[in-house]
Protein backbone atom coordinates (compact mmCIF):
# COMPACT_ATOMS: atom_id res chain seq x y z
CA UNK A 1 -38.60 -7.51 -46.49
CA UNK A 2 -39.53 -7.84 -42.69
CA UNK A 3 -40.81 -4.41 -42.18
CA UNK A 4 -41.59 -3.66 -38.53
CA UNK A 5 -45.24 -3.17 -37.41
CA UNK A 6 -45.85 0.08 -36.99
CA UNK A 7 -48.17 -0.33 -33.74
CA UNK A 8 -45.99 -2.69 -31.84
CA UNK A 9 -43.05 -0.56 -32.72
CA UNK A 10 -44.26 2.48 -31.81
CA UNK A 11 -46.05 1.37 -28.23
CA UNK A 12 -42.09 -0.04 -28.09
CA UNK A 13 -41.05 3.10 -28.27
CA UNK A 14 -43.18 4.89 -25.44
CA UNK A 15 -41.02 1.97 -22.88
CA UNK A 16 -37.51 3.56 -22.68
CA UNK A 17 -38.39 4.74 -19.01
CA UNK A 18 -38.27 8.48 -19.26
CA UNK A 19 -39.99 10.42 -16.43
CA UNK A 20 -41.52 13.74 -16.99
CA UNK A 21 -38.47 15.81 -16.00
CA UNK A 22 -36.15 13.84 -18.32
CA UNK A 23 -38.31 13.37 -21.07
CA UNK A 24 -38.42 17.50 -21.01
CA UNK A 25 -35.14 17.84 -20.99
CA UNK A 26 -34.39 16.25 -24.09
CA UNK A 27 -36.29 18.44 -25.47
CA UNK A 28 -34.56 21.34 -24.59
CA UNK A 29 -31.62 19.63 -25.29
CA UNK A 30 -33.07 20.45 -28.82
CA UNK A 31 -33.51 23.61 -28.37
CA UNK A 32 -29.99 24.13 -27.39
CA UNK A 33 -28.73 22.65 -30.06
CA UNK A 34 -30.61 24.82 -32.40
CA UNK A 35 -29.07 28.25 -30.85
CA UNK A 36 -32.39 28.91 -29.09
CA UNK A 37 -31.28 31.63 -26.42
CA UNK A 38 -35.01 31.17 -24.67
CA UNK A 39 -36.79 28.35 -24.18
CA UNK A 40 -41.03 28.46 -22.74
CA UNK A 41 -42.54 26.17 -21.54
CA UNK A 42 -46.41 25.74 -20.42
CA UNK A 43 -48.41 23.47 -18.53
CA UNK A 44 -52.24 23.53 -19.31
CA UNK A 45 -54.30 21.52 -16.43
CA UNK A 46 -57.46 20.61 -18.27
CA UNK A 47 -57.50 16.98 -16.62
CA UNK A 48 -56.98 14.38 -19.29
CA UNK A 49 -57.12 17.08 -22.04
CA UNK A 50 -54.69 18.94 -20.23
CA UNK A 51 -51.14 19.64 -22.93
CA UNK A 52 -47.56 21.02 -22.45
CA UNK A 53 -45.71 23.20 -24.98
CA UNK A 54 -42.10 23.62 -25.62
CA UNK A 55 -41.44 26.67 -27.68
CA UNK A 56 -37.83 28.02 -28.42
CA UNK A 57 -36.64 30.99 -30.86
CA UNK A 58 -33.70 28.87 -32.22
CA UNK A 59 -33.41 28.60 -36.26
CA UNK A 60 -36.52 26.53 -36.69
CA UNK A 61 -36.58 24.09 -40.01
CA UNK A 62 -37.86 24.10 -43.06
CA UNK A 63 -40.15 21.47 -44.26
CA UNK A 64 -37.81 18.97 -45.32
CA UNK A 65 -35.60 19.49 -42.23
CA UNK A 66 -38.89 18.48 -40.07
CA UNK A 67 -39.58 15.92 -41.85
CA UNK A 68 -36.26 14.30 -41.14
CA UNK A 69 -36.53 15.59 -37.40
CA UNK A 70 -39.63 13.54 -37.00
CA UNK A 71 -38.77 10.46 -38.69
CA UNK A 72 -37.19 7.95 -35.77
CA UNK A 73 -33.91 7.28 -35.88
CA UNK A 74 -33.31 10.63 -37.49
CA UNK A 75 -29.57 10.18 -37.18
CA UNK A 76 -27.11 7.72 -36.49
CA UNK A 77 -25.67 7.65 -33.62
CA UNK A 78 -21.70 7.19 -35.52
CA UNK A 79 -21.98 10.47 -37.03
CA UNK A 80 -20.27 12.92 -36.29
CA UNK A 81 -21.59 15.96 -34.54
CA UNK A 82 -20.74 19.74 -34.46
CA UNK A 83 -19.26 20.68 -30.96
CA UNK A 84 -23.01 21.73 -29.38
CA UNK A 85 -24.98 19.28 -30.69
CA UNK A 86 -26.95 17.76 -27.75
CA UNK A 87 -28.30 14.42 -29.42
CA UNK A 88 -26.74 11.35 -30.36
CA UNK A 89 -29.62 8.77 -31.41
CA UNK A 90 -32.15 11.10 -33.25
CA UNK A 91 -34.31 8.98 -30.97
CA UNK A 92 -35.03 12.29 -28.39
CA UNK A 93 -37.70 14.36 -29.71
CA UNK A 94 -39.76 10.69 -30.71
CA UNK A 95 -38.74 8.76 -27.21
CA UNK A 96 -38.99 11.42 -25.14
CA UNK A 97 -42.53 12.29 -26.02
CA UNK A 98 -44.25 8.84 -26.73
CA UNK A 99 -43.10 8.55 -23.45
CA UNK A 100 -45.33 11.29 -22.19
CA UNK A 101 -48.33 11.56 -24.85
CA UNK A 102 -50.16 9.86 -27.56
CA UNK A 103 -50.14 12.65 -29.89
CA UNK A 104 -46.93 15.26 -30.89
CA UNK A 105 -47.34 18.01 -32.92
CA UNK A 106 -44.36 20.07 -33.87
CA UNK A 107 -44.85 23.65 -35.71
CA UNK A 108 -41.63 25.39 -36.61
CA UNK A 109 -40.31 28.62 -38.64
CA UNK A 110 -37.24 29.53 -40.38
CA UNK A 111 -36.55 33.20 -40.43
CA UNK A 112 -36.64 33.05 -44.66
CA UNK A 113 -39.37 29.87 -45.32
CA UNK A 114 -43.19 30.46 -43.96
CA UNK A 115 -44.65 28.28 -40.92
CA UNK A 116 -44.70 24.54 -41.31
CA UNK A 117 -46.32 21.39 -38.79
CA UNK A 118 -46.26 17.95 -38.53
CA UNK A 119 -48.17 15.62 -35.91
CA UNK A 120 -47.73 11.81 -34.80
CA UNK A 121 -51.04 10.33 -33.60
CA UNK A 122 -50.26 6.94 -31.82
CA UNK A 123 -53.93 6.06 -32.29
CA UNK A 124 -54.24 7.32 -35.58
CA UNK A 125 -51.16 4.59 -36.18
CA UNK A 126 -52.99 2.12 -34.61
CA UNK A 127 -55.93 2.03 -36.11
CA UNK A 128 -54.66 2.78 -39.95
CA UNK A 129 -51.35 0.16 -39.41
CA UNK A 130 -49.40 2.22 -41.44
CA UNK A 131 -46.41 5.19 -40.99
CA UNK A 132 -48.10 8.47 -41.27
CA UNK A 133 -46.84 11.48 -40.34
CA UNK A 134 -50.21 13.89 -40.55
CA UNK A 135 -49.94 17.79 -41.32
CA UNK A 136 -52.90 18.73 -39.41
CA UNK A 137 -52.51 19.95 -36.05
CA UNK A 138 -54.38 21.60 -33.26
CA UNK A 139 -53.56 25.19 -33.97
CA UNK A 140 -56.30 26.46 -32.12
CA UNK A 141 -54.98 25.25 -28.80
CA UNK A 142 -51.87 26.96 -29.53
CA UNK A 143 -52.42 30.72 -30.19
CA UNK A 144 -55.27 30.20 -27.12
CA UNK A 145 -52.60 29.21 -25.29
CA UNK A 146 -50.32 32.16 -26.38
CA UNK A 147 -47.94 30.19 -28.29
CA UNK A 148 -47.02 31.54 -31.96
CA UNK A 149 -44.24 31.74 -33.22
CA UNK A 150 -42.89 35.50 -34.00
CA UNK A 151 -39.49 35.35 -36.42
CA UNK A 152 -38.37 31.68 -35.88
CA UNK A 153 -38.18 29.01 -33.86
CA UNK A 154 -40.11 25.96 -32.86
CA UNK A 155 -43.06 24.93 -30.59
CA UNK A 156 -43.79 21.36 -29.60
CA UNK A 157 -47.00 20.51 -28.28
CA UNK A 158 -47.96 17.13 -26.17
CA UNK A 159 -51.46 16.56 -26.53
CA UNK A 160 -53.56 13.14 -24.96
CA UNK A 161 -50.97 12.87 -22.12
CA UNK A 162 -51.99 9.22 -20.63
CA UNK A 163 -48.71 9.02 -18.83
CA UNK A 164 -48.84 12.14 -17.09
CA UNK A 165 -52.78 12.76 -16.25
CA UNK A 166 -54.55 9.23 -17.38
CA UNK A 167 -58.13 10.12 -17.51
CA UNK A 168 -58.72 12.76 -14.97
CA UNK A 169 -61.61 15.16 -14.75
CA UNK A 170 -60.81 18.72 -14.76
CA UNK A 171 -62.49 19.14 -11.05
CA UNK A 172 -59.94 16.22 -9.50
CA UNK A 173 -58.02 18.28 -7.03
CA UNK A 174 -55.92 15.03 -6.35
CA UNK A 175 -55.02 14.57 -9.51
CA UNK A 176 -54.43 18.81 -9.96
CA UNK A 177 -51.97 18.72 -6.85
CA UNK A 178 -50.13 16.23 -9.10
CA UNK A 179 -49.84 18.14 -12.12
CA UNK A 180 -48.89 21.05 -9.98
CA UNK A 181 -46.14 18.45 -8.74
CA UNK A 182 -44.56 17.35 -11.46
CA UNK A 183 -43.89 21.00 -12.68
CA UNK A 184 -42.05 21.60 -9.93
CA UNK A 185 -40.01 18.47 -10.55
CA UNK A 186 -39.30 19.50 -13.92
CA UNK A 187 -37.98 23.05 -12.65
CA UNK A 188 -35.67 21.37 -10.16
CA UNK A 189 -34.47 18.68 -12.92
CA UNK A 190 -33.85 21.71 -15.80
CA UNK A 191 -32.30 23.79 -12.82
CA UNK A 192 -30.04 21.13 -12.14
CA UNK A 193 -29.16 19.78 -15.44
CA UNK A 194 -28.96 22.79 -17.51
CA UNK A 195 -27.32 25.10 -14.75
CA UNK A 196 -24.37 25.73 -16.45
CA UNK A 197 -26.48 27.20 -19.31
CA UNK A 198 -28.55 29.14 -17.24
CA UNK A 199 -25.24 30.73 -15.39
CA UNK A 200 -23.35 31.89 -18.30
CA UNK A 201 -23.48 34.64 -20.23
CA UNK A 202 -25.13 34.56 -23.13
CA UNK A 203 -26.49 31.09 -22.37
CA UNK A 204 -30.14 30.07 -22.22
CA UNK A 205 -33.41 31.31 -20.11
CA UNK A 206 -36.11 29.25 -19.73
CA UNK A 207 -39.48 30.15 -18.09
CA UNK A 208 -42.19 27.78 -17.20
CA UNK A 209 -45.67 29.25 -16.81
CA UNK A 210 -43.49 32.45 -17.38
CA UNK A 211 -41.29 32.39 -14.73
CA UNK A 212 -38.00 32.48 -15.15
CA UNK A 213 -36.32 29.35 -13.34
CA UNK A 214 -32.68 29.91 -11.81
CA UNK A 215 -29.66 27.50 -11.92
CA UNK A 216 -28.87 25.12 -9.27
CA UNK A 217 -25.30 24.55 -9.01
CA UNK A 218 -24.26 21.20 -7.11
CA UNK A 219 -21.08 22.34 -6.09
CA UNK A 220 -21.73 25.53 -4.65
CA UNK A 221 -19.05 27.06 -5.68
CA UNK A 222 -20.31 30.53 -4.77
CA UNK A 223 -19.41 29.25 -0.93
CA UNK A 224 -16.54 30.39 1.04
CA UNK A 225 -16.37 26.82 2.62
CA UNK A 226 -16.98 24.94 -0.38
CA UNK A 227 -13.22 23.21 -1.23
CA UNK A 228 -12.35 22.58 -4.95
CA UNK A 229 -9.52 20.17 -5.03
CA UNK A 230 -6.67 20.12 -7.69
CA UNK A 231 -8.17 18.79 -10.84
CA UNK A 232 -6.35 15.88 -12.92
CA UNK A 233 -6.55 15.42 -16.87
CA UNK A 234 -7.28 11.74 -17.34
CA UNK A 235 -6.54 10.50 -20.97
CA UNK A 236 -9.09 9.09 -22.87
CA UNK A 237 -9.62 8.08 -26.68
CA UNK A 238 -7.02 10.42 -27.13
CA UNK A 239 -7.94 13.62 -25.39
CA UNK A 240 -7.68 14.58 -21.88
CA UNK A 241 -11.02 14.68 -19.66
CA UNK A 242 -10.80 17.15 -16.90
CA UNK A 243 -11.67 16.11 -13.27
CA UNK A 244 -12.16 18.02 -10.50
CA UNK A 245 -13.42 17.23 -7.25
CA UNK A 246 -15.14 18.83 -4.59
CA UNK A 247 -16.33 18.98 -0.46
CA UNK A 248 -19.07 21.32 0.24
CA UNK A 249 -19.16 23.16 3.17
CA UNK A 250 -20.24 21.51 6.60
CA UNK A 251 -23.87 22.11 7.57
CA UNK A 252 -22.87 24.65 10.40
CA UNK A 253 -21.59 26.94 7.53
CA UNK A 254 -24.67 26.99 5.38
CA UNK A 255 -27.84 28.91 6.43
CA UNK A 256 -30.50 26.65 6.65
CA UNK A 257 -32.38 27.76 3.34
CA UNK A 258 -28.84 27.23 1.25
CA UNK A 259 -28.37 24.01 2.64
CA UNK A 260 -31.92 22.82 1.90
CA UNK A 261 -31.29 24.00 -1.57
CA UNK A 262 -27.75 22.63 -2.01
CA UNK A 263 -29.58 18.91 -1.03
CA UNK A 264 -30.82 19.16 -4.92
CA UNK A 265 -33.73 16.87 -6.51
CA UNK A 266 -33.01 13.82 -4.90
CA UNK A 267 -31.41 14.93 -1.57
CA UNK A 268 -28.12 15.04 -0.11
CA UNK A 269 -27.13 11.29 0.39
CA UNK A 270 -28.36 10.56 -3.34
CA UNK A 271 -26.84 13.71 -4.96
CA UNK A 272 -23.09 12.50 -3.55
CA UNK A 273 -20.75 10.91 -6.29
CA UNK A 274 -19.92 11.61 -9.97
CA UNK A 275 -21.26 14.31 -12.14
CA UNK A 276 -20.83 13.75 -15.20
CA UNK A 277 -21.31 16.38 -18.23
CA UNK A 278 -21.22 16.30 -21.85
CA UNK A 279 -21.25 19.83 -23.51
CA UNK A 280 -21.88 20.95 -20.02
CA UNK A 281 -25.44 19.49 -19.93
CA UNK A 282 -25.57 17.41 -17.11
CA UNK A 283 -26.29 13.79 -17.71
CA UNK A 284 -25.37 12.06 -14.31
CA UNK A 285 -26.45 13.78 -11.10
CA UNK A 286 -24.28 11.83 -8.61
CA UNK A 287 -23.39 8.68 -9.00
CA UNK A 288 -20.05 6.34 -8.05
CA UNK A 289 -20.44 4.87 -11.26
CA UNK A 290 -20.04 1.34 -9.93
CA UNK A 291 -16.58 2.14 -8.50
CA UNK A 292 -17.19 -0.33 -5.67
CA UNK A 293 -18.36 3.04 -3.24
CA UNK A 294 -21.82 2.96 -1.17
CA UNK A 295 -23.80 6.15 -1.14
CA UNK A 296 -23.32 6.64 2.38
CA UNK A 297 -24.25 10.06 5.04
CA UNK A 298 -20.62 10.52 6.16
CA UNK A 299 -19.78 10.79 2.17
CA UNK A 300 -22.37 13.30 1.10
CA UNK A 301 -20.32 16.17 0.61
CA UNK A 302 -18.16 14.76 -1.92
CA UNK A 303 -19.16 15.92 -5.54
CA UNK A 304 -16.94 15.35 -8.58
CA UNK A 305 -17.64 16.65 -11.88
CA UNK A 306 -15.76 15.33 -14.78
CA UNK A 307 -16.51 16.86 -18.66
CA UNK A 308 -16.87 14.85 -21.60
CA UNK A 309 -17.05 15.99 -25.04
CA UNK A 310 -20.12 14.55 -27.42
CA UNK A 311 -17.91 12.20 -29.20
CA UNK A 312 -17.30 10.05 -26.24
CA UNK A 313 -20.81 8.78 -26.09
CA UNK A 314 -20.05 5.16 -26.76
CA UNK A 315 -16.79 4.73 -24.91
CA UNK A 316 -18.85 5.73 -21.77
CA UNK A 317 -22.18 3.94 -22.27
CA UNK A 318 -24.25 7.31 -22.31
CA UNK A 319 -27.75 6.01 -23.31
CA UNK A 320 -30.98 7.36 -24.77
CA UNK A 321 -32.30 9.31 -22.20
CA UNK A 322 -28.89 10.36 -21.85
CA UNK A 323 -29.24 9.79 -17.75
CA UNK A 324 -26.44 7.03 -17.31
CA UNK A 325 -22.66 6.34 -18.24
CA UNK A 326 -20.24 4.17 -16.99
CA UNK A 327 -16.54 4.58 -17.34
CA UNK A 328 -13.90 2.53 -19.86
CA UNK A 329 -12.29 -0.03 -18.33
CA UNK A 330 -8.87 1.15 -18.10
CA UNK A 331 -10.26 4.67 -16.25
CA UNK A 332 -12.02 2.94 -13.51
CA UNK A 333 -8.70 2.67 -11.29
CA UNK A 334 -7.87 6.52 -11.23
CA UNK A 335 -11.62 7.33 -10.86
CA UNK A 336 -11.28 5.42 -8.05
CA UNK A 337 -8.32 6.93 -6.58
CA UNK A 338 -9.83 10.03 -7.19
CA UNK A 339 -13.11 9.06 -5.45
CA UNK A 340 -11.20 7.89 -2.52
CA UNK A 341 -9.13 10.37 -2.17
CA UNK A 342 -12.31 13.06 -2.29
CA UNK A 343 -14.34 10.97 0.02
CA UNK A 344 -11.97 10.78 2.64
CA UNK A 345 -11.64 14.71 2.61
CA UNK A 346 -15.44 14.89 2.51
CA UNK A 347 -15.45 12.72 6.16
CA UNK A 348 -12.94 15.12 7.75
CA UNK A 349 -14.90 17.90 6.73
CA UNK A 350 -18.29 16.09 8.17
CA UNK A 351 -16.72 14.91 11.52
CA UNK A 352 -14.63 18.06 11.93
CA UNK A 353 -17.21 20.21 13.78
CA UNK A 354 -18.21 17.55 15.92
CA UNK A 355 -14.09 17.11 17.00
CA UNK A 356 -13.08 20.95 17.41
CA UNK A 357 -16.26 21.02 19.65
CA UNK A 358 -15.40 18.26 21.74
CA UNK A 359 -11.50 19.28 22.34
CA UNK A 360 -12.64 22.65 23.09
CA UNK A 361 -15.47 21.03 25.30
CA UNK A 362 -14.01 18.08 27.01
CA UNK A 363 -13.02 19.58 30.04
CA UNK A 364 -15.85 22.00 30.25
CA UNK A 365 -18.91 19.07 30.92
CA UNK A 366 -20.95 20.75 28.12
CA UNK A 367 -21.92 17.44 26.25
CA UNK A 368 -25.65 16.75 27.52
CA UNK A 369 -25.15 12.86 26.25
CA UNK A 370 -22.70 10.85 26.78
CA UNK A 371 -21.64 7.19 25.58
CA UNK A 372 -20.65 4.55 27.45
CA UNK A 373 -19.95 0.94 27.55
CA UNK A 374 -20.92 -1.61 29.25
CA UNK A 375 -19.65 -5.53 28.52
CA UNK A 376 -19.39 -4.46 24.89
CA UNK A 377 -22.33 -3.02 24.51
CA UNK A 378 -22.78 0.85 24.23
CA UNK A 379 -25.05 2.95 25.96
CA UNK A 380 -26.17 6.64 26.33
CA UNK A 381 -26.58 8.60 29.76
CA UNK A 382 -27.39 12.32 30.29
CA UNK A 383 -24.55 14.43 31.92
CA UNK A 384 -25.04 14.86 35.25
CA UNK A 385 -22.09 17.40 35.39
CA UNK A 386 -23.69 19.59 33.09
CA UNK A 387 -24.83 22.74 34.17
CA UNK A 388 -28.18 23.05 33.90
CA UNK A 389 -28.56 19.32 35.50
CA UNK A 390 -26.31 20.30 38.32
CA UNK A 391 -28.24 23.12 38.78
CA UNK A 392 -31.87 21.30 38.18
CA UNK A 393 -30.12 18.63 41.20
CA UNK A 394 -29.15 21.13 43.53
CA UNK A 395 -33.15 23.25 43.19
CA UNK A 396 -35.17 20.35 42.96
CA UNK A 397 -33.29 18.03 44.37
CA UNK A 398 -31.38 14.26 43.01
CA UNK A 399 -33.97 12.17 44.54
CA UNK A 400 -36.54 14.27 42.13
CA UNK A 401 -34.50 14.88 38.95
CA UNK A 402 -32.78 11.27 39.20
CA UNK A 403 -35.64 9.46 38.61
CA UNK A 404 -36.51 11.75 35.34
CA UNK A 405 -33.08 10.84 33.96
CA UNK A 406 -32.60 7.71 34.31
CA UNK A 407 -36.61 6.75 32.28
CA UNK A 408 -34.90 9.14 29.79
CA UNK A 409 -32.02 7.34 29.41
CA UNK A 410 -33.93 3.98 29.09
CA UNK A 411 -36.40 4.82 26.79
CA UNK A 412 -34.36 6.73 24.19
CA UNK A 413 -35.94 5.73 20.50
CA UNK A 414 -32.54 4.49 19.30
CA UNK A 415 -34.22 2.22 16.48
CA UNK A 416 -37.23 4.74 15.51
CA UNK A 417 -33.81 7.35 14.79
CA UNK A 418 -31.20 4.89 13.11
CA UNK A 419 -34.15 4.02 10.60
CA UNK A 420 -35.42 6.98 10.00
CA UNK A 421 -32.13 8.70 9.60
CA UNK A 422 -30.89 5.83 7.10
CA UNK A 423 -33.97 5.95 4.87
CA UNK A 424 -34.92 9.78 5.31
CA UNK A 425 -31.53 11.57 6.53
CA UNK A 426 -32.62 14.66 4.70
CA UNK A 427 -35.53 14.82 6.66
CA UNK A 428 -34.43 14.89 10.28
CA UNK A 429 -34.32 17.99 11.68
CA UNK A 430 -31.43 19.92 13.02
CA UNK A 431 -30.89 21.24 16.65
CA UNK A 432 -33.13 24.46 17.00
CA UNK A 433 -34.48 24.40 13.70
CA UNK A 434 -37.09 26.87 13.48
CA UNK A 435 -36.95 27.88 16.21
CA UNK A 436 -37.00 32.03 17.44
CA UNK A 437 -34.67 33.91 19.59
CA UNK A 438 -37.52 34.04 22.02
CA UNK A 439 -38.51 30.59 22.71
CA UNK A 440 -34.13 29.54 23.48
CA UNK A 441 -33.61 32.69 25.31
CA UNK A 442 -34.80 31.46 28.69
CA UNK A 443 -33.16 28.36 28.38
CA UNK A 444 -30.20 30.45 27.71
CA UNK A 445 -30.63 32.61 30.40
CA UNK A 446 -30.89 29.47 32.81
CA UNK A 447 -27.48 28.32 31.63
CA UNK A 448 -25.87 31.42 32.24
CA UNK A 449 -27.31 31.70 35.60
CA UNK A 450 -26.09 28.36 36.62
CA UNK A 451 -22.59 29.25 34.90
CA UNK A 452 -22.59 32.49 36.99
CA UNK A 453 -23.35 31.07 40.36
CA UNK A 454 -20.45 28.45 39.96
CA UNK A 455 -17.94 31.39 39.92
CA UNK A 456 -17.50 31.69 36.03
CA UNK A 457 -17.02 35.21 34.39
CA UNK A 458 -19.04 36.45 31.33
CA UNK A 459 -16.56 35.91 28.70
CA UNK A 460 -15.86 32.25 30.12
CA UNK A 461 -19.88 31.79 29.93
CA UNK A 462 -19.84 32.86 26.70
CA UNK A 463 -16.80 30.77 25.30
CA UNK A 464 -18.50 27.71 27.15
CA UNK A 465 -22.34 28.35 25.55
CA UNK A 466 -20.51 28.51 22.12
CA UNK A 467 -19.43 24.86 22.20
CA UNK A 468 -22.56 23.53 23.97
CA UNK A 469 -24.96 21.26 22.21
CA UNK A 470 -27.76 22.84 20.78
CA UNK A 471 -26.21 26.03 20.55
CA UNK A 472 -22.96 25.41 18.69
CA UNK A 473 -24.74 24.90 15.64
CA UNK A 474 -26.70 28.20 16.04
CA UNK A 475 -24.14 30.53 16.95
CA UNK A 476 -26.62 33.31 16.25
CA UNK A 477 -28.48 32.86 19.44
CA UNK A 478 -25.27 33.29 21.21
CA UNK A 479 -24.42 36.63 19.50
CA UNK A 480 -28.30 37.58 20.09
CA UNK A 481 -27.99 37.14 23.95
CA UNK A 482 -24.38 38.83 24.02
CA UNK A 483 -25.45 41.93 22.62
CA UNK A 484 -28.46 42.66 25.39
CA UNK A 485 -27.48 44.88 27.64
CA UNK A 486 -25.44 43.13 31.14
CA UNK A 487 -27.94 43.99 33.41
CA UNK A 488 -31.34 42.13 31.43
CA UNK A 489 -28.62 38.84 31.29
């Protein structure tokens, strides 16, 4: 019998590529699927002794049910499952942590059998070259920690964590800020993944460090502006999958905290595509699947979700870490359609602001830049019939302000902003952003002025300041200066 060796096979084991965050979540996927309705989590910073503990109330397991739980390949993954059943590979609890730590320990309760534990100890298998699950485990470090177990349920505990803190001293502040780090990366990943757990009733909580963390929903469907397009019921392996598509609002009708938010994990160019959901745990956070489509900034609005039930696992490639799935054959045509069809909506939606503001504007010389061409090239100039440069020509004078212009116009960064807005477009910053009522007011007030002394009227100034660049996209200004009283405009 070729029996594997039981330290090369389980160092094999720690290289299925979870991260932190997903490694976590398939634990909770656990969790879930043993009716936990809370789920606590801690992070203990004690540099390389530092731990994390998962502890649920679900039913817990009796000895022999551990046993099983911890064995690898617990299950096969052609068995059926009941309808909430998370896993697939009984692979999850095993991967996920030998991914993260060197020794697991799992402690769990039934509400009728008394308190049982079982620990893996990668070195311990190294060093003895033989399977053996050990019933010792640090219990102190538990109840220190808090965690015990009241009527039932189950606590995991990671313990020698070489992936996530190496060999760091306690006092390494650089190595601290990282922990600190990757805790909020695993809030934003269970946010996102498990949101539509955390937003229904009777669903799940989970805290980390106590604190309750909230859902993040990528569709926003709590927004006036976000559009949810007519679902279709694709057939496949003889049920129907449910597909609905969506556009999410335009910047201009987010505040500026919800659309930071609504960027999720990975920001808003990566979070465009395909989400894809089995029991409504996500398990692809935007993705075209390999449709052929380009994540692209014009296309980040678009978001489809489609559902999947648990049985579908191998007709759409889910793996392991359950983080990837690709699509039949014979689907990828109307997933296509589909994704066509919802990108194209999601480029009206992004251009549209940009072409009510320039019919309303056109006529009105409230562009500040505008492009040109010259023997097929392009080129940008400044306005000169813009107000505030008409007025800046006619005070100063051109042979003063022309100069200025013109070494703007010839030394604009164009390269310095098409790379940086291709490789960080989440991190450019929007017109005004930040900014206080107080520092655009005078720079309002100068507009108006120059508005005023060309014969306009108030409510013309007003109509014209609305679809001016910067202030179109911060309409509150505008209101701000309206309501003063006439005389202090």
């Amino acid at each position: 019998m070729a029996r594997p060796e039981p330290s090369a096979l389980v160092e094999s084991l720690r290289a299925f590529g979870y991260s932190l965050p997903t490694a976590i979540a398939d634990l909770v996927d656990n969790c879930i699927s043993a009716a936990a309705r809370n789920v606590w989590l801690r992070f203990e910073w004690d540099g390389a002794h530092s731990f994390i503990a998962i502890r649920d109330d679900g039913g817990g397991m009796t000895d022999v049910e551990l046993v099983a739980a911890m064995r690898p390949g617990s299950k096969s993954p052609l068995e059926d499952r009941a309808p909430g059943d998370l896993g697939r590979f009984g692979l999850g609890l095993k991967t996920a942590s030998f991914s993260q730590c060197r020794r697991l320990s799992v402690v769990t309760k039934t509400k009728d059998d008394p308190c049982v534990a079982r620990c893996w100890d990668l070195d311990y298998i190294n060093t003895a070259g033989e399977w053996r699950l050990l019933k010792k485990v640090n219990q102190h470090r538990l109840t220190g920690a808090g965690e015990e177990i009241a009527q039932q349920g189950t606590i995991i505990l990671w313990e020698e964590m070489d992936r996530v803190t190496g060999s760091a001293r306690t006092d390494d502040k650089s190595a601290y800020n990282r922990f600190l780090e990757a805790i909020e990366e695993v809030k934003e990943h269970l946010a996102m993944v498990f949101h539509r757990y955390l937003e229904k009733r009777g669903g799940i909580n989970i805290f980390i460090n106590g604190r309750q963390i909230g859902a993040w929903d990528p569709f926003l469907r709590g927004e006036k502006a976000t559009q949810e397009l007519p679902s279709e019921k694709l057939f496949c392996k003889g049920v129907h999958l449910t597909v609905t598509p969506y556009v999410l609002p335009h910047q201009s009708k987010l505040t500026q905290d919800r659309h930071r938010a609504a960027a999720g994990p990975q920001g808003w160019n990566a979070q465009q595509g395909f989400y894809i959901y089995r029991n409504e745990r996500l398990l692809v956070p935007g993705d075209w699947l390999g449709l052929g489509f380009q994540k692209e900034e014009h296309h980040k609005l678009a978001r489809i979700q489609i559902d999947l039930p648990n049985n579908m696992d191998d007709e759409w490639q889910i793996d392991v870490k359950k983080s990837r799935a690709r699509p039949p054959g014979y689907l990828r045509a109307e997933l296509k359609r589909i994704a066509k069809l919802t990108r194209e909506q999601a480029v009206q939606i992004y251009r549209h602001r940009g072409k009510v503001i320039a019919r309303k504007s056109s006529q009105d010389h409230v562009f500040l830049w505008q492009q040109k061409s010259r023997h097929g090239k392009y080129f940008y100039e400044i306005n000169r019939e813009h107000p505030l440069i008409q007025s800046s020509l006619r005070e100063i004078g051109t042979d003063k302000i022309e100069p200025i212009l013109r070494l703007l116009e010839e030394t604009i960064p164009a390269s310095h902003i098409i790379i940086t807005s291709s490789e960080e477009p989440d991190r450019m910053s929007s017109p005004l952003e930040g900014a206080k009522y107080a520092e655009v007011r005078p720079l309002l007030q100068k507009i108006y002025d120059s508005f005023q002394k060309n014969g306009f009227s108030r409510d013309e100034i007003f109509d014209r300041l609305a679809t001016m660049e910067p202030f179109s996209q911060n309409p509150e200004f505008i209101e701000a200066f309206r309501e003063e009283p006439e005389g202090g405009i």
